[in-house]
C-alpha atoms as a PDB file:
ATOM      1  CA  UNK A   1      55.809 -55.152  74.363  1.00  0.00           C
ATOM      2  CA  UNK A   2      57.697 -54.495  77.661  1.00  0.00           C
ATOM      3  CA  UNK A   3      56.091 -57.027  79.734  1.00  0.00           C
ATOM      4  CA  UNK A   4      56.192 -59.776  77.345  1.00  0.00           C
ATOM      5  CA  UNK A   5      60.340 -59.153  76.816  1.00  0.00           C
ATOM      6  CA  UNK A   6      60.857 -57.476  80.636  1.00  0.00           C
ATOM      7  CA  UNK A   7      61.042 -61.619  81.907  1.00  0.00           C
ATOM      8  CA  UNK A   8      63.694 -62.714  79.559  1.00  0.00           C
ATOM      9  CA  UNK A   9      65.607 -60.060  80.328  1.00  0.00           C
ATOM     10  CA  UNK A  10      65.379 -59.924  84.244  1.00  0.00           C
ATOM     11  CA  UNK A  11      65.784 -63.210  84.856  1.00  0.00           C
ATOM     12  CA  UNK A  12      69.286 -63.695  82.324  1.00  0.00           C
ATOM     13  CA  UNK A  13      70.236 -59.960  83.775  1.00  0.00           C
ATOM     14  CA  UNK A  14      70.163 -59.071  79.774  1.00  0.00           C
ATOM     15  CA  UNK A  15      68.869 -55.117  80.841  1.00  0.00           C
ATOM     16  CA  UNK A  16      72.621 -54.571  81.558  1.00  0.00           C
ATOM     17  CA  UNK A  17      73.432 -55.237  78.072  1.00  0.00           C
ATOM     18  CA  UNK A  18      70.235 -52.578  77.002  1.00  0.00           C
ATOM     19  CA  UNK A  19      71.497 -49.984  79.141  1.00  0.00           C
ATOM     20  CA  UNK A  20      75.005 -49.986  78.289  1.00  0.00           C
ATOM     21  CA  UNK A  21      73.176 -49.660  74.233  1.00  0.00           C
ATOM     22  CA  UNK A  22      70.957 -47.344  75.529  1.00  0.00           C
ATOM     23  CA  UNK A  23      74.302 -45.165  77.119  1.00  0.00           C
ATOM     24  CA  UNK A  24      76.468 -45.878  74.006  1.00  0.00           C
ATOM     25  CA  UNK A  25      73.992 -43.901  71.498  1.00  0.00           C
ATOM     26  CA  UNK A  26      71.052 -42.056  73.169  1.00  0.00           C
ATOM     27  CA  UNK A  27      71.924 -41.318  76.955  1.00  0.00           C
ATOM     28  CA  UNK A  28      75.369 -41.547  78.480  1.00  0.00           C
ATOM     29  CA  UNK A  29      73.965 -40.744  81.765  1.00  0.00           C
ATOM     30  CA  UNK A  30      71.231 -43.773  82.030  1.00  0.00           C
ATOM     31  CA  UNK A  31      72.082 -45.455  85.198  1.00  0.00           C
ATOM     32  CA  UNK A  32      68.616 -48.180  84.879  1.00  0.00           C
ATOM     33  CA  UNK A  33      65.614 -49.538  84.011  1.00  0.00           C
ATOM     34  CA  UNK A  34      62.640 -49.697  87.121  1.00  0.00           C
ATOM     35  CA  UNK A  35      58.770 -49.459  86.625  1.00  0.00           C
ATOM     36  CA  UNK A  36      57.195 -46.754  88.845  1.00  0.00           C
ATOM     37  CA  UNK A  37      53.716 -46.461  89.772  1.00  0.00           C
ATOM     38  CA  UNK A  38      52.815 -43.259  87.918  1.00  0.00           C
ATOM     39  CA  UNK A  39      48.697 -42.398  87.324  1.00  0.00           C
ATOM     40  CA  UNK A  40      47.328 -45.527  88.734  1.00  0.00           C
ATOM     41  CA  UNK A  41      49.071 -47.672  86.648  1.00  0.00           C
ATOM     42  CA  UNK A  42      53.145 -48.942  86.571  1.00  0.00           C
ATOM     43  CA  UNK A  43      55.229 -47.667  83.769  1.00  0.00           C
ATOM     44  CA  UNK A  44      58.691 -48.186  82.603  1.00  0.00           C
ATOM     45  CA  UNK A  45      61.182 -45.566  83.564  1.00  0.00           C
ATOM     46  CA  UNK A  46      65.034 -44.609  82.216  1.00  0.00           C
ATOM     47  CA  UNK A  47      66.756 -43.521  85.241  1.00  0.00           C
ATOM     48  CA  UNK A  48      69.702 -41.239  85.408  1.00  0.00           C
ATOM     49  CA  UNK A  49      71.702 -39.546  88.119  1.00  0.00           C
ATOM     50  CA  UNK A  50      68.954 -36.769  88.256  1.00  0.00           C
ATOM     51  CA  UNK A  51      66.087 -38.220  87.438  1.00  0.00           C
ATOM     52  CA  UNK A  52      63.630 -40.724  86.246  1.00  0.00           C
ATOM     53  CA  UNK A  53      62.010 -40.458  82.943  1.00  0.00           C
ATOM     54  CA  UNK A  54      58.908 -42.550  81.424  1.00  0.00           C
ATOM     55  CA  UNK A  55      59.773 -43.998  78.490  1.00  0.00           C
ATOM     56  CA  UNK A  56      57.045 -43.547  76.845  1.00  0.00           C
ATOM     57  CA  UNK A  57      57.356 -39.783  77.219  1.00  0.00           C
ATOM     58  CA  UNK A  58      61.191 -40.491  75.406  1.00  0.00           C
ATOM     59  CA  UNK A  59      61.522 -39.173  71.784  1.00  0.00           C
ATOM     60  CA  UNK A  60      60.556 -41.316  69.091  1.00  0.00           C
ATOM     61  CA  UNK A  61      63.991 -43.010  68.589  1.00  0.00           C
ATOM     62  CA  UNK A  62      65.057 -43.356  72.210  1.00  0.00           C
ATOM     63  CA  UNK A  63      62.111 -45.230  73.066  1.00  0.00           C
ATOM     64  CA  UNK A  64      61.829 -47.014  69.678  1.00  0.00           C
ATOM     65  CA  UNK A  65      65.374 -48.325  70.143  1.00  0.00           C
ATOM     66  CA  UNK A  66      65.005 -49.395  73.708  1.00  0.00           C
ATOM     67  CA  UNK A  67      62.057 -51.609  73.535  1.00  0.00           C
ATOM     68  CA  UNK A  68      63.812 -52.800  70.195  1.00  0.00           C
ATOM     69  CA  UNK A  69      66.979 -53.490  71.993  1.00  0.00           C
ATOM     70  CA  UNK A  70      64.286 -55.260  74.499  1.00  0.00           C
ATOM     71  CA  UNK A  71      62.789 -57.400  72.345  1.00  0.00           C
ATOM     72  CA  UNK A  72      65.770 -58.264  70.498  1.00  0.00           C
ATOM     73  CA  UNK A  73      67.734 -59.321  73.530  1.00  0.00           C
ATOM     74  CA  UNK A  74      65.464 -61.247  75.611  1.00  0.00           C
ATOM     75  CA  UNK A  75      63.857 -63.294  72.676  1.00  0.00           C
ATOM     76  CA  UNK A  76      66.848 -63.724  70.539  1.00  0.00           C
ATOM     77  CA  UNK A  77      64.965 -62.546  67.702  1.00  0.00           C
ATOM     78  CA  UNK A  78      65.944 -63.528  64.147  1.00  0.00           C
ATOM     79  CA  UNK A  79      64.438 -61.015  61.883  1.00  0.00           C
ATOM     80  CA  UNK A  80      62.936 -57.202  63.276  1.00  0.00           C
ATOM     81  CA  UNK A  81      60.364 -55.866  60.599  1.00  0.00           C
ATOM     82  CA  UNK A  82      59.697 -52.342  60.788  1.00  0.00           C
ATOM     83  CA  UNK A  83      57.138 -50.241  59.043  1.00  0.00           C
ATOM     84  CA  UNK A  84      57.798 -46.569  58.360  1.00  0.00           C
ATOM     85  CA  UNK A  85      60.522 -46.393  61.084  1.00  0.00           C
ATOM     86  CA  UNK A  86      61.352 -42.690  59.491  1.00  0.00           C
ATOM     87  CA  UNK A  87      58.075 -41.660  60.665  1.00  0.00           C
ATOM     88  CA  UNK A  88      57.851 -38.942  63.412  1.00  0.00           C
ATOM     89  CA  UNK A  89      61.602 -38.752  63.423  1.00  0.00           C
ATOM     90  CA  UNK A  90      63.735 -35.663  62.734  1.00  0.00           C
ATOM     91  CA  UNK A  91      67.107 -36.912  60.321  1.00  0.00           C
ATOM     92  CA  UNK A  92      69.371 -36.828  62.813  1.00  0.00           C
ATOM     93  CA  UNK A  93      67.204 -39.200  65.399  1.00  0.00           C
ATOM     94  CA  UNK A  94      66.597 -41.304  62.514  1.00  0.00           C
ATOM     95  CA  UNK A  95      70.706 -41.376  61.904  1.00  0.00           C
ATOM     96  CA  UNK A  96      71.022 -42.579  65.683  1.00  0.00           C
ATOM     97  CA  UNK A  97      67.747 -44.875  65.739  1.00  0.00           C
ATOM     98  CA  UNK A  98      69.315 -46.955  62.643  1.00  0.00           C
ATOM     99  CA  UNK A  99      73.028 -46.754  63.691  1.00  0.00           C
ATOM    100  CA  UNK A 100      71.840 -48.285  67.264  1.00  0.00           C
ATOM    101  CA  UNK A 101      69.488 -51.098  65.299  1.00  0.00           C
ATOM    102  CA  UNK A 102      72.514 -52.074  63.052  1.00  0.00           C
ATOM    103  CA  UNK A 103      74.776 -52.641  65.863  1.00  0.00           C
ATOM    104  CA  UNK A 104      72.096 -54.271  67.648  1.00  0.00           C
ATOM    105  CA  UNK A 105      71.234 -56.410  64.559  1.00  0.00           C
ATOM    106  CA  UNK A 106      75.372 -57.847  64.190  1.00  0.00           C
ATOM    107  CA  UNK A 107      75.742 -57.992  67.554  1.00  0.00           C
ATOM    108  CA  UNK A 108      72.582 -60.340  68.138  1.00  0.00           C
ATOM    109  CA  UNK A 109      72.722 -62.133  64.906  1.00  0.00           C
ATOM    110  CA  UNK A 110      68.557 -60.862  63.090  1.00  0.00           C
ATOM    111  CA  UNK A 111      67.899 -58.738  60.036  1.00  0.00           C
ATOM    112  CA  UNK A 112      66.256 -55.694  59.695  1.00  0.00           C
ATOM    113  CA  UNK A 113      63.527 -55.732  57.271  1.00  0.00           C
ATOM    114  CA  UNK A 114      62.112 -52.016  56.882  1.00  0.00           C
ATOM    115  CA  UNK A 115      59.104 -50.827  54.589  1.00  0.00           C
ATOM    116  CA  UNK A 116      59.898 -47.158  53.812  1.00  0.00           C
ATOM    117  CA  UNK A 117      59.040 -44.413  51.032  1.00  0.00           C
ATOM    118  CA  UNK A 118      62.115 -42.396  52.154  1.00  0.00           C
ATOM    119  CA  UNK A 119      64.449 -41.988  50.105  1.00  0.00           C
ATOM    120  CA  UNK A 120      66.808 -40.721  52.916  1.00  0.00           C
ATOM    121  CA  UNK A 121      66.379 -43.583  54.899  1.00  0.00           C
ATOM    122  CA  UNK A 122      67.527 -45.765  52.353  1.00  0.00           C
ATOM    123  CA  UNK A 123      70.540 -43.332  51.788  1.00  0.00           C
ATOM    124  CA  UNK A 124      71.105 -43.558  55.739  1.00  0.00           C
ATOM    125  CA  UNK A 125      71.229 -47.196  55.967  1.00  0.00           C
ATOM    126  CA  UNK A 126      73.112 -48.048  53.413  1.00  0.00           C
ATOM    127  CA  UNK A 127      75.693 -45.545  54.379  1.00  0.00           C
ATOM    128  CA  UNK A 128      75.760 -47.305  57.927  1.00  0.00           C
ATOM    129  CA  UNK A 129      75.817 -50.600  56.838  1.00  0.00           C
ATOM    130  CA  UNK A 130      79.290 -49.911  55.109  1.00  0.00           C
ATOM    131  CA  UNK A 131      80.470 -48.184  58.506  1.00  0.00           C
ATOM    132  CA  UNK A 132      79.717 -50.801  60.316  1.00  0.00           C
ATOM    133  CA  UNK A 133      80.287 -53.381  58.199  1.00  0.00           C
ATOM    134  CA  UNK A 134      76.612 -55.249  57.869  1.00  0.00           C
ATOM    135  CA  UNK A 135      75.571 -56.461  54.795  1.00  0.00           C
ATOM    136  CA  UNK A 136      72.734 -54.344  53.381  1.00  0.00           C
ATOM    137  CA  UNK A 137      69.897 -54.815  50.170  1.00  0.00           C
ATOM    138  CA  UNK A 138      67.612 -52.658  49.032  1.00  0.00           C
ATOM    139  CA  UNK A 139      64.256 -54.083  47.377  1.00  0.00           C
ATOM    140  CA  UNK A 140      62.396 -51.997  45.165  1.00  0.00           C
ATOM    141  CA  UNK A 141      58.737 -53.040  44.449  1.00  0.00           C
ATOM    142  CA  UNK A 142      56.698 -51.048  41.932  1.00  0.00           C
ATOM    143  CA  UNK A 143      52.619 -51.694  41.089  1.00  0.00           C
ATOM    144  CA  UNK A 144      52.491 -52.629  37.876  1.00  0.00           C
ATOM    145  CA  UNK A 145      49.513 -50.639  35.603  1.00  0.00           C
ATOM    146  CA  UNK A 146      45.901 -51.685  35.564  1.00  0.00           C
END
């Protein structure tokens, strides 16, 4: 997914935009974005002050969000469907995950359609779609008896 959206956002300088996201919810000390040669292949690295990190050794929302943020920006997406997004996160990643995808989502203009069976991720985004002012549904499908 990074080298099909790593283009559109080099070339219209959008990875500006994805650090200052990045910054404003998951690391206030990213400084950029740079692939690094790392075990005979070239991988995408946060930088900070310090250091350089893969971001594919990032937790599961930091590097969820960022190649969302990505995606998002360099293709001008109009609708982001996620499956499970709850998955592998602890509640307060999740929290930061969805609150960075929501202000992603009104900022860009696309919808967020999630599949979930949490309950508390339902609970989280509707909470933060009243914060931050996005309009919000919630779907609920049942399978009817055999």
């Amino acid at each position: 997914m990074e080298n099909y959206a790593r283009l559109g956002l080099l070339t219209r300088r959008l990875n500006k935009r994805v650090l200052e996201l990045v910054r404003e919810e998951f690391e206030p000390e990213a400084e950029g974005l740079t692939y690094a040669p790392v075990g005979g292949g070239y991988h995408l690295m946060l930088q900070t002050a310090e250091t350089a990190v893969r971001v594919d050794d990032l937790g599961d929302g930091a590097r969820a969000a960022l190649l969302a943020a990505m995606l998002a920006l360099a293709h001008r997406l109009t609708v982001l469907p996620l499956e499970e997004p709850e998955l592998h996160m602890h509640p307060a990643g999740l929290y930061t995950y969805l609150r960075f995808l929501l202000k992603l989502a009104r900022e860009v203009g696309f919808q967020v359609i999630a599949s979930t069976h949490s309950v508390e991720l339902v609970q989280i985004a509707r909470a933060l779609s009243m914060e931050l002012g996005v309009e919000s549904s919630v779907l609920y499908l049942e399978r009817a008896g055999f």
